[in-house]
Protein backbone atom coordinates (compact mmCIF):
# COMPACT_ATOMS: atom_id res chain seq x y z
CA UNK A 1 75.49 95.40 127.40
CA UNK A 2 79.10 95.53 128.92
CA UNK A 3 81.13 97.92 127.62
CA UNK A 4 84.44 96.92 128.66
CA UNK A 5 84.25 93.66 125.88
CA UNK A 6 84.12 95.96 122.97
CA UNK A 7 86.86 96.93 121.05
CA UNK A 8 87.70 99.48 117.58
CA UNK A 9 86.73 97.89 114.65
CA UNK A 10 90.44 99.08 113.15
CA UNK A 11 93.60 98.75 114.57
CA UNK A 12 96.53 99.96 112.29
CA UNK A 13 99.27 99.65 115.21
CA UNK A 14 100.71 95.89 114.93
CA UNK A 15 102.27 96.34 118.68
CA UNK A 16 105.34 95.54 117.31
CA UNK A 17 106.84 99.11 115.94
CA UNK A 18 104.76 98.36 112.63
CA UNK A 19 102.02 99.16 110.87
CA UNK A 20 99.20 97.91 108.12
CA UNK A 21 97.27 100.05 105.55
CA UNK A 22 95.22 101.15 105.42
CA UNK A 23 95.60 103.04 108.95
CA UNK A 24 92.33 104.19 108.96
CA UNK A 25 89.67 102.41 107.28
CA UNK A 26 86.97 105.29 107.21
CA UNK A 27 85.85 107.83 105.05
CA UNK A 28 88.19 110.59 105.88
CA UNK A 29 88.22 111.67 102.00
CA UNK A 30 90.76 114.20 100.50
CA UNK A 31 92.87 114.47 103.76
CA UNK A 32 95.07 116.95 104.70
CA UNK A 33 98.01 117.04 107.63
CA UNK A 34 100.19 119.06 109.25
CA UNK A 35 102.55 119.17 112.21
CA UNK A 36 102.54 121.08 114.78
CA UNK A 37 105.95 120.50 117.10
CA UNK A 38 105.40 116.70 118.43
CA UNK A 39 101.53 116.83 117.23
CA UNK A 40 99.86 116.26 114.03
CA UNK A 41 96.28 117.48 113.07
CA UNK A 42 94.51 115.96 109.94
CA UNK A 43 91.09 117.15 108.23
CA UNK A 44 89.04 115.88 105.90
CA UNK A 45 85.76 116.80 103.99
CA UNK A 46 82.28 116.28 104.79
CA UNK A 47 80.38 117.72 102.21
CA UNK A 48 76.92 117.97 103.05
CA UNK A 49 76.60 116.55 106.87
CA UNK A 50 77.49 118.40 110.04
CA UNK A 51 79.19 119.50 111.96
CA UNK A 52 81.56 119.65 109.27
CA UNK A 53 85.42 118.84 108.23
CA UNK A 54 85.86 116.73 111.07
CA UNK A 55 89.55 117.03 112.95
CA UNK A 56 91.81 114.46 113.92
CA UNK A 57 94.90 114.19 116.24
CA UNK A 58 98.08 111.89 116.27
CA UNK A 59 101.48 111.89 117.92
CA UNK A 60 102.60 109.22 115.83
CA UNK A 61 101.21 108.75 112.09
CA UNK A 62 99.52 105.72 112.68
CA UNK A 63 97.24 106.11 115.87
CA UNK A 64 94.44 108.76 115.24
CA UNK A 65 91.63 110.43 117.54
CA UNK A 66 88.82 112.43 116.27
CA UNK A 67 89.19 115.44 118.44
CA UNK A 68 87.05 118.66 116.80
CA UNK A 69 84.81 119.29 113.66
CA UNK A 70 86.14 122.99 112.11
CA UNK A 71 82.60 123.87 111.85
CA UNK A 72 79.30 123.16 113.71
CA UNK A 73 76.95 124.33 111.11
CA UNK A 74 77.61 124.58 107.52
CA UNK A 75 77.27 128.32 106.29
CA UNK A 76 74.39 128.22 104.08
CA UNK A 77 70.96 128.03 104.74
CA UNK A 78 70.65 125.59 101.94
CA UNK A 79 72.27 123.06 104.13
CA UNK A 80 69.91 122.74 106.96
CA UNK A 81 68.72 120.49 104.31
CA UNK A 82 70.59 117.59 102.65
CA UNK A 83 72.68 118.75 99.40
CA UNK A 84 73.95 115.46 98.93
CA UNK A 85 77.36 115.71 96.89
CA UNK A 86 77.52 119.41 98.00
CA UNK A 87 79.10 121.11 100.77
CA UNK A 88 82.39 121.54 102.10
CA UNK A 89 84.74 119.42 99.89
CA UNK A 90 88.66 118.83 100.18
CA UNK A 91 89.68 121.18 102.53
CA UNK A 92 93.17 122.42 103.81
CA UNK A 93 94.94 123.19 107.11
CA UNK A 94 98.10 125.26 108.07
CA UNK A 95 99.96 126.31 110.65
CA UNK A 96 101.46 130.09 110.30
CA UNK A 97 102.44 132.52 113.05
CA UNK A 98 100.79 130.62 115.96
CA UNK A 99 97.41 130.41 114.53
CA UNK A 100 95.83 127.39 112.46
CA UNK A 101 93.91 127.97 109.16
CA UNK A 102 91.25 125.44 107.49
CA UNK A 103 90.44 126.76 104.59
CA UNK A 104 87.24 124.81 102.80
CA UNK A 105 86.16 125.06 99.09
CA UNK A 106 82.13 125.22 98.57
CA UNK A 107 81.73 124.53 94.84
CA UNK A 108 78.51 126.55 94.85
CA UNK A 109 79.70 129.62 97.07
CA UNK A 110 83.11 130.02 97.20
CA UNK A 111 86.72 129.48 99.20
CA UNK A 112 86.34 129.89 103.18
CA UNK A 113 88.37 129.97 106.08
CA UNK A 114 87.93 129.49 109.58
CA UNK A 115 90.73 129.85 112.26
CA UNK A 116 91.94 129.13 115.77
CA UNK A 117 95.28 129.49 118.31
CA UNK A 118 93.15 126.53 119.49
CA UNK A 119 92.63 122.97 117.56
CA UNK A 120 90.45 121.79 120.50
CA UNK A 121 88.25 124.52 120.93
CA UNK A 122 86.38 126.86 118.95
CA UNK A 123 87.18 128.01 115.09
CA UNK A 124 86.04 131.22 113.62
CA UNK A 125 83.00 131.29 112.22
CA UNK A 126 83.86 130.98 108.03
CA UNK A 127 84.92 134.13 106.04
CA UNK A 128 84.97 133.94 102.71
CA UNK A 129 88.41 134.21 101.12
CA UNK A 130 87.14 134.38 97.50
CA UNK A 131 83.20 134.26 96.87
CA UNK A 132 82.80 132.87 93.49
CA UNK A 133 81.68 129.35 91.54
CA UNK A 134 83.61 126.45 90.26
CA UNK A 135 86.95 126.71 92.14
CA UNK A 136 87.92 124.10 94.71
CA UNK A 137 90.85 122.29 96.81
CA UNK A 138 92.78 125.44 98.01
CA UNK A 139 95.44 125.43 99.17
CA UNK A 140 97.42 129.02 101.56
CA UNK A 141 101.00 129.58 101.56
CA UNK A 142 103.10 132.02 103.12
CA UNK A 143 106.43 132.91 101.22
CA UNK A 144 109.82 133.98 103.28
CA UNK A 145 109.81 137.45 102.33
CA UNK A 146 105.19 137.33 103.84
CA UNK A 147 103.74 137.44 101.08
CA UNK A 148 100.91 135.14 100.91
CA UNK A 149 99.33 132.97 97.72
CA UNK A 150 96.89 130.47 97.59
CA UNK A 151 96.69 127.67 94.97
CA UNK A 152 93.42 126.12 93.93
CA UNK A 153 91.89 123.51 91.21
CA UNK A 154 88.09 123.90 89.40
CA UNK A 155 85.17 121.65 89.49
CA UNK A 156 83.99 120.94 85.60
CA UNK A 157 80.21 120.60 86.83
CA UNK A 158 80.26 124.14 88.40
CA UNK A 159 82.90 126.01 85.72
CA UNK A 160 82.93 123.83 82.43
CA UNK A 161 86.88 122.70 82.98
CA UNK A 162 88.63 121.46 85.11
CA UNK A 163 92.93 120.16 84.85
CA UNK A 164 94.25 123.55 85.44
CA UNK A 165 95.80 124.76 88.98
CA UNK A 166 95.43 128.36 89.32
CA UNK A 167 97.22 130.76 91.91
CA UNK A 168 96.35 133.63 93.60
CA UNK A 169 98.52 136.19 95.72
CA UNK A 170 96.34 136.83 98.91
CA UNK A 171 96.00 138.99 102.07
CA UNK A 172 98.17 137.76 104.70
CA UNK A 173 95.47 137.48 107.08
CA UNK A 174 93.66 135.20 104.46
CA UNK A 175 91.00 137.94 104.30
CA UNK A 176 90.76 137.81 100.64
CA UNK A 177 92.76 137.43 97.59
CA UNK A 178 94.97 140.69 95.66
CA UNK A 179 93.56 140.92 92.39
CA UNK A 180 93.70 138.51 89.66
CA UNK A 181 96.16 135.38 89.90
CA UNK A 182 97.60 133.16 86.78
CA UNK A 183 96.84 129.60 85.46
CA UNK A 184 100.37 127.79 86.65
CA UNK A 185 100.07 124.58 85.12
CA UNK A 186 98.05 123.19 82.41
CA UNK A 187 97.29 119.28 82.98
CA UNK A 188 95.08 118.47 80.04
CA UNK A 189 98.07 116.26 78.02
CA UNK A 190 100.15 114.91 80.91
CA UNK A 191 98.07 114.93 84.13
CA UNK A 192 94.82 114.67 83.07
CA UNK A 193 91.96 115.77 86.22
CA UNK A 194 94.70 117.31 87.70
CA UNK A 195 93.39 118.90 91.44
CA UNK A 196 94.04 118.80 95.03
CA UNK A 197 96.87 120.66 95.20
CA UNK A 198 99.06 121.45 98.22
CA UNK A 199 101.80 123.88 98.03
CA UNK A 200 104.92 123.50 99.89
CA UNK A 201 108.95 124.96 99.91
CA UNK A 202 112.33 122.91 100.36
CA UNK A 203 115.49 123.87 99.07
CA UNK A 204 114.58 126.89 96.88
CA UNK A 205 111.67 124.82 95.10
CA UNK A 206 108.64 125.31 94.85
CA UNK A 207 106.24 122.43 94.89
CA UNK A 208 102.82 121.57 94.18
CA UNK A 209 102.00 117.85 95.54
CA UNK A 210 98.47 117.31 93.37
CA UNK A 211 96.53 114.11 92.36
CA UNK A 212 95.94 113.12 88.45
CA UNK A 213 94.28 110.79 86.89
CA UNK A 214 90.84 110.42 88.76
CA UNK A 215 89.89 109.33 91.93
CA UNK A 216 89.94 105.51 91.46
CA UNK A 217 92.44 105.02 88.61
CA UNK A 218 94.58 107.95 89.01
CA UNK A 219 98.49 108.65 90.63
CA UNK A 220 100.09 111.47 92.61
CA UNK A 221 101.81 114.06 90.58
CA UNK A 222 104.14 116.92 92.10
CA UNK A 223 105.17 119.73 90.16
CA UNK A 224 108.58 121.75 91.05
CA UNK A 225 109.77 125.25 90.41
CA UNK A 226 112.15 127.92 91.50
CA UNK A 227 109.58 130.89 90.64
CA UNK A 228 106.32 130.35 92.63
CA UNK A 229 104.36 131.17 89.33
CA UNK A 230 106.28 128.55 87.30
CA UNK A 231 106.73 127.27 84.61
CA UNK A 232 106.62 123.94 86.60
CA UNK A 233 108.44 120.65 85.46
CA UNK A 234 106.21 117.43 86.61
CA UNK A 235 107.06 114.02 87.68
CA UNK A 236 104.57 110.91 88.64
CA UNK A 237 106.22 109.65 92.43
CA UNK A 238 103.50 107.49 93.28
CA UNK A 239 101.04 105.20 91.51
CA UNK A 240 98.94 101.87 91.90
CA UNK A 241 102.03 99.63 90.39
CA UNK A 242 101.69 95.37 91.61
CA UNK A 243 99.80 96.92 94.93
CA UNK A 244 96.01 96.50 95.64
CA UNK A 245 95.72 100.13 96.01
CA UNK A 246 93.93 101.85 93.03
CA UNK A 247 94.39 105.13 92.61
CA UNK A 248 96.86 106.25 95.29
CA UNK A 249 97.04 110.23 95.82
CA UNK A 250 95.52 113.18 97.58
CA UNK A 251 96.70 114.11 100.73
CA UNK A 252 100.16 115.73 102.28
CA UNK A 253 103.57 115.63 103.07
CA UNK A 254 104.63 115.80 106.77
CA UNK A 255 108.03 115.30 108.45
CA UNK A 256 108.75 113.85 111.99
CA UNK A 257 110.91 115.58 114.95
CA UNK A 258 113.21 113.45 113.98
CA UNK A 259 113.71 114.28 110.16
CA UNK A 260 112.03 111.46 108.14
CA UNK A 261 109.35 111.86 105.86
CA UNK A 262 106.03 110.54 105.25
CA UNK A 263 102.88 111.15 102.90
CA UNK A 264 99.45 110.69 103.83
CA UNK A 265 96.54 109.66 101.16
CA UNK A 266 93.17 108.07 100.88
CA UNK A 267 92.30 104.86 98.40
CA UNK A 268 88.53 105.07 96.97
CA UNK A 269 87.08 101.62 98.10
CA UNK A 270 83.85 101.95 96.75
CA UNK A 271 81.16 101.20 99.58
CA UNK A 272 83.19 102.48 102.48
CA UNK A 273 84.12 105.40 100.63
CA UNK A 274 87.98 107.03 100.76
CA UNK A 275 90.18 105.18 103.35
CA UNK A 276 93.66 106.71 104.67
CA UNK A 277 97.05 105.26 104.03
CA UNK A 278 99.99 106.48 105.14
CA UNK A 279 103.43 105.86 103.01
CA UNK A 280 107.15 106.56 103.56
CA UNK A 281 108.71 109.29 101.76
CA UNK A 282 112.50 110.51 100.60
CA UNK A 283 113.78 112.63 98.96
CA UNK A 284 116.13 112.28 95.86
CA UNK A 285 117.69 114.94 93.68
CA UNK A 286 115.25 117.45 94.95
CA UNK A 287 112.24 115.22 94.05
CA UNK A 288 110.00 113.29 96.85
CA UNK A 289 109.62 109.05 96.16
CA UNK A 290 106.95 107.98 98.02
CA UNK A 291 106.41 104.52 98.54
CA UNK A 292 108.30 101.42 97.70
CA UNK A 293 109.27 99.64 94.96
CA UNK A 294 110.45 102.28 93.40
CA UNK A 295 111.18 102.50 89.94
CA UNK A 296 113.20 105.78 88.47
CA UNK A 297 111.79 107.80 91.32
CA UNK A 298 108.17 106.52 91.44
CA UNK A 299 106.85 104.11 93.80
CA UNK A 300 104.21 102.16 94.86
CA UNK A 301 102.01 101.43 98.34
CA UNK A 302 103.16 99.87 100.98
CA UNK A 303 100.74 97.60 102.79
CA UNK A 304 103.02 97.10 105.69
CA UNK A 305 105.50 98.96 107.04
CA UNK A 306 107.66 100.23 110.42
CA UNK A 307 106.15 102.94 112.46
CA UNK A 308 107.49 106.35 112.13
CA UNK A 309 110.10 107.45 114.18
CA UNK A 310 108.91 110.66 116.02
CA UNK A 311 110.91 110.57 119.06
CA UNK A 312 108.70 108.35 121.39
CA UNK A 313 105.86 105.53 122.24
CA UNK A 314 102.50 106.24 122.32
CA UNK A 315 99.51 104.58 122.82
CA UNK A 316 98.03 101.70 120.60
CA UNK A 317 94.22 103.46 119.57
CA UNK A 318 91.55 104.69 117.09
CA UNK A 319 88.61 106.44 116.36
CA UNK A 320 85.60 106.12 118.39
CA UNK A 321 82.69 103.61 117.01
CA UNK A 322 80.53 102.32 119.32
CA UNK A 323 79.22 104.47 121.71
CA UNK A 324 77.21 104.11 125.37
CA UNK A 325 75.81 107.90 125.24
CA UNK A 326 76.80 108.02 128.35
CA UNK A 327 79.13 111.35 128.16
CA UNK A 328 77.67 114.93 128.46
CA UNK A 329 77.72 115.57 124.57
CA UNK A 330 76.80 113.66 121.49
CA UNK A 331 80.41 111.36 120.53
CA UNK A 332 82.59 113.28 117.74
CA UNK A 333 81.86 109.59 115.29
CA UNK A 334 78.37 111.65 114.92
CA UNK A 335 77.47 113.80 112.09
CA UNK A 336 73.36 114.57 111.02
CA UNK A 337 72.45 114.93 107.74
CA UNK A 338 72.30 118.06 107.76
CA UNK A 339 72.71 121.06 109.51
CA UNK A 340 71.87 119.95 113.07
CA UNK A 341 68.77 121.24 115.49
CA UNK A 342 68.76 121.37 119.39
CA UNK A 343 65.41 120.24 119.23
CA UNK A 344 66.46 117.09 117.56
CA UNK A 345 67.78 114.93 120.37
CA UNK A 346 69.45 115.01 124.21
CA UNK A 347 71.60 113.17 126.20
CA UNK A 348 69.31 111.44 129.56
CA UNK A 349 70.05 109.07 132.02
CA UNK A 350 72.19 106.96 130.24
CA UNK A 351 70.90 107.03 126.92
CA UNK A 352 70.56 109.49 123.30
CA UNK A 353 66.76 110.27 123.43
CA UNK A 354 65.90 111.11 119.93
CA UNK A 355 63.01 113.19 118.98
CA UNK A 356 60.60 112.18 116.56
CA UNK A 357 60.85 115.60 113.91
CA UNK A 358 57.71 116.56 111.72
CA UNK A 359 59.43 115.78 108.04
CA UNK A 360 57.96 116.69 104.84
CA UNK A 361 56.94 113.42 102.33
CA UNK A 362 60.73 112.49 102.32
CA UNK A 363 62.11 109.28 101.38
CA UNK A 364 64.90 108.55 104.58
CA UNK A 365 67.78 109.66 102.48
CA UNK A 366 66.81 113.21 102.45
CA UNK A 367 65.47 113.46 105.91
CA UNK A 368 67.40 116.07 108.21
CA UNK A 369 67.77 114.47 111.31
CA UNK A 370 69.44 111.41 110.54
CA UNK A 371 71.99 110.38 113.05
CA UNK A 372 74.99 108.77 110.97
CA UNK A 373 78.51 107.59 111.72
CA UNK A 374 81.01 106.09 108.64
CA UNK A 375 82.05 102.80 108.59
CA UNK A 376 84.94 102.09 111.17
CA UNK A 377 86.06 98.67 109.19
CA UNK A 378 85.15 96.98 105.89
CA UNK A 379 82.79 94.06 107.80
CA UNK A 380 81.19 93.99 111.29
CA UNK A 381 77.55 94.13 112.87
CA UNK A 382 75.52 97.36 115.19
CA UNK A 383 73.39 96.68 117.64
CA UNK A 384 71.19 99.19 119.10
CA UNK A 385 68.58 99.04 121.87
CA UNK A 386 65.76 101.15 121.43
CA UNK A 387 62.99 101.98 124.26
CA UNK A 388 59.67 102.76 122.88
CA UNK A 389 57.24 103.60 125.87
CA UNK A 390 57.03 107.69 124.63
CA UNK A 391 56.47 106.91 120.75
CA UNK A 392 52.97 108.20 119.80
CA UNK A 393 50.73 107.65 117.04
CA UNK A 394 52.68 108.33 113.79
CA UNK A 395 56.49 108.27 115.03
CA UNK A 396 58.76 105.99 112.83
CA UNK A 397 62.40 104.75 114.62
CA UNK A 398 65.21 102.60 113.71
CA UNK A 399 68.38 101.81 112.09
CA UNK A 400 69.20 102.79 108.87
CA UNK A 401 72.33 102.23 105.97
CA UNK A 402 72.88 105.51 104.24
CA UNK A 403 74.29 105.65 100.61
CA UNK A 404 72.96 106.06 97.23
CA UNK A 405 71.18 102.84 97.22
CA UNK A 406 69.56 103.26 101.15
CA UNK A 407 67.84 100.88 103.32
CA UNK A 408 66.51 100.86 106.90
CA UNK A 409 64.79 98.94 109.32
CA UNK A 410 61.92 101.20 111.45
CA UNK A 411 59.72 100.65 114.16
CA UNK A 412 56.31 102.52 113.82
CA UNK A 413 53.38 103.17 115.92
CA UNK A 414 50.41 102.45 114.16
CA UNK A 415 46.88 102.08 115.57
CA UNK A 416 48.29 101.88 118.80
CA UNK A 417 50.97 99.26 118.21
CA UNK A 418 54.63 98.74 117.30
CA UNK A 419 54.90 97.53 113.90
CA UNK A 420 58.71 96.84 111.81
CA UNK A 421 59.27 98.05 108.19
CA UNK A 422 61.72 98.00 105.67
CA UNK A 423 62.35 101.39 103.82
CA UNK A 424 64.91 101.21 100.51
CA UNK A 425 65.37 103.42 98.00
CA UNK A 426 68.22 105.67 96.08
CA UNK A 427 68.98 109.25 96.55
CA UNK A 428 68.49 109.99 93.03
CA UNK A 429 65.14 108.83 92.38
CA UNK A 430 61.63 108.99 93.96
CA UNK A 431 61.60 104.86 94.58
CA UNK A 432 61.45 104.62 98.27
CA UNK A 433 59.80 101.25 99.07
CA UNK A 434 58.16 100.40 102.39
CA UNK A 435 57.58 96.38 103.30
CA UNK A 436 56.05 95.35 106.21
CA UNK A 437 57.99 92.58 108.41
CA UNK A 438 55.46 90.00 110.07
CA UNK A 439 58.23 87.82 112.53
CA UNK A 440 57.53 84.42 113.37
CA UNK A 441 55.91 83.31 116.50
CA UNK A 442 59.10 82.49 118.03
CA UNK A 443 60.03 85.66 117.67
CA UNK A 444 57.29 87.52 119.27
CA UNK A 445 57.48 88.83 122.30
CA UNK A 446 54.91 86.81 125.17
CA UNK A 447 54.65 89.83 127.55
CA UNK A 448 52.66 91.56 124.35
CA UNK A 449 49.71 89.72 123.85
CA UNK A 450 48.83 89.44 120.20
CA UNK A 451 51.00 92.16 119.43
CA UNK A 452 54.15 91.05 116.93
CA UNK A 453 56.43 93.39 119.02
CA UNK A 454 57.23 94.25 122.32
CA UNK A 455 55.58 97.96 123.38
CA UNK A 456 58.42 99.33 125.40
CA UNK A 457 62.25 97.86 123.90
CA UNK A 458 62.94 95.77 121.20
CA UNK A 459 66.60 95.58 119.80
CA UNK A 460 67.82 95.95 116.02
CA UNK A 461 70.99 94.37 114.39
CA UNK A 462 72.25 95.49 110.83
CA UNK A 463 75.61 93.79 109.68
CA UNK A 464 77.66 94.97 106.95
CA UNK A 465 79.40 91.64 105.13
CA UNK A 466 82.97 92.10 102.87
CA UNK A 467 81.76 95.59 102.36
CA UNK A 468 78.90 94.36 100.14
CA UNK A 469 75.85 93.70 101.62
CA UNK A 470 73.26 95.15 104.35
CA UNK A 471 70.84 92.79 106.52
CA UNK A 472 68.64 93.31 109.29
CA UNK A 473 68.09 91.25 112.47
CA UNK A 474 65.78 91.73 115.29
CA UNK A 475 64.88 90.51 119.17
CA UNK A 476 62.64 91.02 122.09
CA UNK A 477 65.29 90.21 124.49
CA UNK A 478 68.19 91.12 122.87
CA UNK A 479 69.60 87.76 123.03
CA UNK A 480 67.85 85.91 120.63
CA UNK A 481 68.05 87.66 117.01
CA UNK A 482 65.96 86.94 114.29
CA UNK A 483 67.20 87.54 110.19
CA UNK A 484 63.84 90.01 108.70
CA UNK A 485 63.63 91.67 105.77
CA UNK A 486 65.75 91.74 102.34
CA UNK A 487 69.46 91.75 101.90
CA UNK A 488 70.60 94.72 100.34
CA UNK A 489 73.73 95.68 98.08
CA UNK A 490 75.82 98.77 100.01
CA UNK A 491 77.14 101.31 97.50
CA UNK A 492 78.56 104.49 98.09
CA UNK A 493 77.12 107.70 98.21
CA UNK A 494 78.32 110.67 95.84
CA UNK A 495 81.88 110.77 96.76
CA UNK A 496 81.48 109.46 100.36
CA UNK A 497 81.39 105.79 101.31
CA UNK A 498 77.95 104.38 102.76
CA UNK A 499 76.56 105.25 106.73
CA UNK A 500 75.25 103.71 109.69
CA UNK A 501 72.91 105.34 111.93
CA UNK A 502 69.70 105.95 113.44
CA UNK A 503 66.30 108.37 113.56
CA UNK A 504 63.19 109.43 114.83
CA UNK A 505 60.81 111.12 112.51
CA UNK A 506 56.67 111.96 112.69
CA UNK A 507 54.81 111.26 109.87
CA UNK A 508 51.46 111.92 112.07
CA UNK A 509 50.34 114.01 114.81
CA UNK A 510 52.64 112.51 116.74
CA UNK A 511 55.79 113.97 118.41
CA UNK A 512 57.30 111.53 120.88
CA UNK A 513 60.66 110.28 121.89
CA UNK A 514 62.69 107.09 121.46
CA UNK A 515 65.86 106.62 123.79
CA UNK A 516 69.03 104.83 122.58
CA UNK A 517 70.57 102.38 125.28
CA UNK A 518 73.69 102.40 122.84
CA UNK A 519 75.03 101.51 119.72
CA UNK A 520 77.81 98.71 119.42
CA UNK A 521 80.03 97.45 116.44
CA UNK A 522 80.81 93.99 116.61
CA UNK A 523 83.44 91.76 114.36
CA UNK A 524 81.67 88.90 112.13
């Protein structure tokens, strides 16, 4: 398959010194973003998959490149198998004093922090900050006179409330928090699910940009005050208004070289999870309007807009997608399921060879070692090539759509030959379905004999349509493709948006390998 006629699924850059939102239409949920001199540096979570709260680099606003994940491994042993919904949730990331801090909130263990002089190379291994349940989406800041505080919100399912922001004073280091902190502001009349706070100065305020409302219907909030501890007054700068974008917030303020302003946050689309959009910002009286169509300081999306000014050109680009395998390590697009084994896989001659892992009786969804990427654009196809001459008895392959309502197509040897199921099920139940797939005779391969399938490559097709549905193709030959199997609905996981990827498991005495030729998005 040529690589050079494959392009990103999603291009925000118009080429023209504009933009379209979203610019990123992936599941980067609860971002955060900074800058750094001319560069800026954006996390996300990743709850339960690894290696975890990937990070992302852009000179401009609007063209972004995965460049790290903060950590490798998630920190609890817990994690080497799926917790889905758990996990490292909306995370944080500063700049203080020449050394960048990510600090992650585990709803189950506690705040962390890793750290680096380095973005592109290796963080700290995580340190707790504060080791205790319930608490979530801190936030560090360092005051003028270097004193340090960090602001957090709570998770009702882990504490029994949630609406308040809370703030500690902390070490300086981020080693730990000095004593007891104070509630600061109490959302339950006003800002209802008030959370994701990030903590900022300008002009002798104090502010506290945080999201109300909920995730799909809610608005962004930001409190002001002149004494870090409050009281705070509150004001509503951004919301859904005539815009398709429900539930605008969560995320941060940046500034350019140049002096504007700009405000980064995701939009919950259901299926593909929480996609980035990036608005302008100004300020007025000492409060931020983000947006446009503003109306007594609060505003509304903008679906298209110009390009920041930060001093120069770069570059039209975007996340990777598709990948080749043909570098020396697995493409940053790639997260497992869990926390990650060496054992599991290797890069040879061209091509991933996965290796089929012994499993427990596990429907898909919870199975370790599933290789998954999120969904680059709202509609498109994969195709993957898969060679098949070192399965063994009992190995299971193929190509599976990950979400709370999963399905997959597999390859199996059974008695000696290749035969193609369909596997669906949900996360939260013990449903998992398996249907065998008979093709037609114009489908089979001729080099096979009576076999249905070829022994040694056969190639698998899923498409994703308006963000909806999941269907399966497959050929001998890869040019010929052939519909098989049941269309599915997509639907989104538990807070993340629904994956594409692929496996090798055992469910025998076998133990053998399947090699990936590559793995290509298409436009339908």
């Amino acid at each position: 398959m040529d690589q050079t006629v494959y392009h990103k699924m999603w291009i925000a850059d118009q080429g023209d010194g504009t933009y379209i939102n979203p610019i990123l239409y992936t599941d980067y949920s609860d971002p955060d973003v900074i800058r750094v001199g001319e560069d800026y540096f954006m996390i996300a979570s990743s709850f339960c998959n690894a290696p975890s709260v990937p990070l992302l680099h852009s000179k401009d606003l609007v063209n972004w490149k995965m460049i790290n994940y903060v950590m490798q491994t998630l920190p609890f042993a817990r994690y080497d198998r799926p917790v889905h919904g758990c996990g490292a949730w909306a995370p944080s990331i500063r700049f203080h004093d020449g050394v960048y801090y990510v600090f992650v909130p585990f709803p189950d263990e506690g705040i962390m922090m890793c750290q680096t002089t380095d973005p592109w190379g290796e963080w700290s291994e995580p340190a707790f900050v504060k080791q205790v349940t319930g608490w979530i989406d801190p936030c560090p800041f360092w005051d003028e006179d270097g004193k340090a505080y960090m602001v957090t919100a709570f998770a009702r399912s882990r504490i029994g409330f949630n609406s308040y922001l809370y703030l500690s004073p902390m070490e300086p280091d981020c080693s730990g928090v000095l004593g007891d902190g104070q509630f600061v502001f109490d959302g339950h009349d006003t800002q209802p699910i008030i959370e994701g706070p990030k903590l900022y100065k300008r002009n002798g305020y104090y502010y506290i940009f945080a999201p109300a409302g909920g995730v799909e219907t809610g608005w962004q909030t930001v409190l002001r005050s002149e004494n870090i501890y409050g009281p705070y007054e509150e004001k509503i700068v951004l919301r859904q208004g005539n815009s398709p974008v429900n539930g605008p917030h969560q995320g941060a303020w940046v500034d350019t070289p140049t002096g504007e302003n700009w405000f980064i946050h995701f939009q919950d689309v259901g299926n593909a999870g929480r996609i980035i959009h990036l608005q302008p910002m100004r300020w007025e009286n000492d409060w931020p309007v983000i947006g446009g169509n503003d109306a007594d300081g609060c505003g509304e999306p903008v679906m298209h807009y110009r390009k920041p000014d930060v001093g120069g050109s770069y570059p039209i680009d975007a996340p990777e997608d598709s990948d080749f395998f043909d570098g020396e390590k697995l493409g940053l697009q790639w997260q497992w399921n869990a926390n990650p084994k060496p054992s599991w896989y290797e890069l040879k001659d061209g091509c991933l060879v996965l290796h089929a892992e012994e499993t427990c009786p596990l429907q898909l969804c919870d199975v370790p070692n599933l290789l998954l990427q999120k969904w680059p654009a709202p509609e498109f196809r994969i195709t993957t090539c898969l060679h098949l001459e070192e399965m063994q008895e009992g190995d299971v392959a193929g190509l599976i759509s990950q979400c709370l309502h999963y399905t997959a197509l597999t390859v199996a040897k059974e008695n000696g030959r290749i035969r193609l199921w369909q596997r669906t099920g949900n996360w939260e139940k013990e449903d998992e379905t398996r249907v065998a797939i008979e093709l037609p005779e114009t489908a089979k391969d001729s080099t096979s004999g009576d076999e249905s399938l070829p022994s040694s490559k056969i190639y698998l097709r899923m498409q994703v349509k308006d963000a909806k549905e999941i269907s399966f193709a497959v050929s001998a030959d890869g040019s010929a493709f052939y519909p098989v199997g049941e269309t599915e609905a997509a639907t989104p996981g538990r807070w993340v948006g629904a994956k594409a990827g692929l496996f090798a498991i055992k469910e025998g005495d076998g133990g053998g390998t399947v090699a990936v030729e590559y793995f290509v998005f298409e436009a339908i």
